[in-house]
Protein backbone atom coordinates (compact mmCIF):
# COMPACT_ATOMS: atom_id res chain seq x y z
CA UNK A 1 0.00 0.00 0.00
CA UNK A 2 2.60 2.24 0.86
CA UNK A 3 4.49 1.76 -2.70
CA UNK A 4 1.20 2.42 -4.32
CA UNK A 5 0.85 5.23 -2.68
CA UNK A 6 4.23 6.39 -3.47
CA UNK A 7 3.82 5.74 -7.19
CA UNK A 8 0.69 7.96 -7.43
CA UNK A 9 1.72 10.41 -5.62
CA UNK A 10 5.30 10.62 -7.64
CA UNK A 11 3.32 10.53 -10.98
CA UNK A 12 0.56 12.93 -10.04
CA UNK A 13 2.67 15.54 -8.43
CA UNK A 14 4.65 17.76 -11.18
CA UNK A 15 6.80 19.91 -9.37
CA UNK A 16 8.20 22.18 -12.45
CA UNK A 17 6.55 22.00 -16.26
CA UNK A 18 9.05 19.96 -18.85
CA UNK A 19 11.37 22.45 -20.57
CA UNK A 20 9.39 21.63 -24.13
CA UNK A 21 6.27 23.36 -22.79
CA UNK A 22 8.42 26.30 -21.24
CA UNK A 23 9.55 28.12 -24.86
CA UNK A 24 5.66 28.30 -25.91
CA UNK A 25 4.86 29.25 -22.77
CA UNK A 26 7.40 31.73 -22.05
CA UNK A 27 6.94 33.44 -26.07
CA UNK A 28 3.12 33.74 -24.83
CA UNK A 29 4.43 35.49 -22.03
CA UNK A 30 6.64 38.07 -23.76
CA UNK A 31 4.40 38.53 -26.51
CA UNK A 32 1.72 39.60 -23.69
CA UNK A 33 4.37 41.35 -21.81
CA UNK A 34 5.66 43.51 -24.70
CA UNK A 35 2.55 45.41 -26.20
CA UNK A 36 1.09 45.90 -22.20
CA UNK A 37 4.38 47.38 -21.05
CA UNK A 38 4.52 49.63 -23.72
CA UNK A 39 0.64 50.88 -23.48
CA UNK A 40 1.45 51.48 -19.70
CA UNK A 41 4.55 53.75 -20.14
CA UNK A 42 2.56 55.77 -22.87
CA UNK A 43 0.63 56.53 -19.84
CA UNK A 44 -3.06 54.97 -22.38
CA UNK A 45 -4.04 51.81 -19.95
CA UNK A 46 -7.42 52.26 -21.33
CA UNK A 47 -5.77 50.77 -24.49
CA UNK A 48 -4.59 47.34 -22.84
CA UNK A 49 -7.54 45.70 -23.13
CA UNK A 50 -6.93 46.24 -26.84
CA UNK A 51 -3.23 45.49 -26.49
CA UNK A 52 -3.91 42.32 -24.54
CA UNK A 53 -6.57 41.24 -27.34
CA UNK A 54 -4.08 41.61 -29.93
CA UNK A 55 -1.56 39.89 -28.38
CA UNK A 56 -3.52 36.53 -27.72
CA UNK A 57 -4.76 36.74 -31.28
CA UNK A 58 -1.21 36.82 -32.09
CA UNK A 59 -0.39 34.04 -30.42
């Protein structure tokens, strides 16, 4: 029982995600990071709901 336990418990738990599904997840980042970074220091947040739009449909 204790093994079993052991098993599930070491295939159910992920402590950090593969490195394969870091690079899409990271270039999702920075291509949400980029266009909302900019809109802020323009000082026109009412535009990064736009900004954020564009940059999912971009993805």
């Amino acid at each position: 029982m204790k093994r079993h336990l052991k098993e599930v418990m070491r295939r159910s738990v992920i402590v950090a995600p593969h490195r394969p599904s870091l690079i899409p997840a990271s270039k999702a980042t920075l291509s949400l990071a980029v266009p909302l970074i900019l809109v802020a220091s323009a000082g026109r947040l009412d535009w990064a709901m736009y900004a954020a739009f564009g940059a999912f449909c971009a993805v």
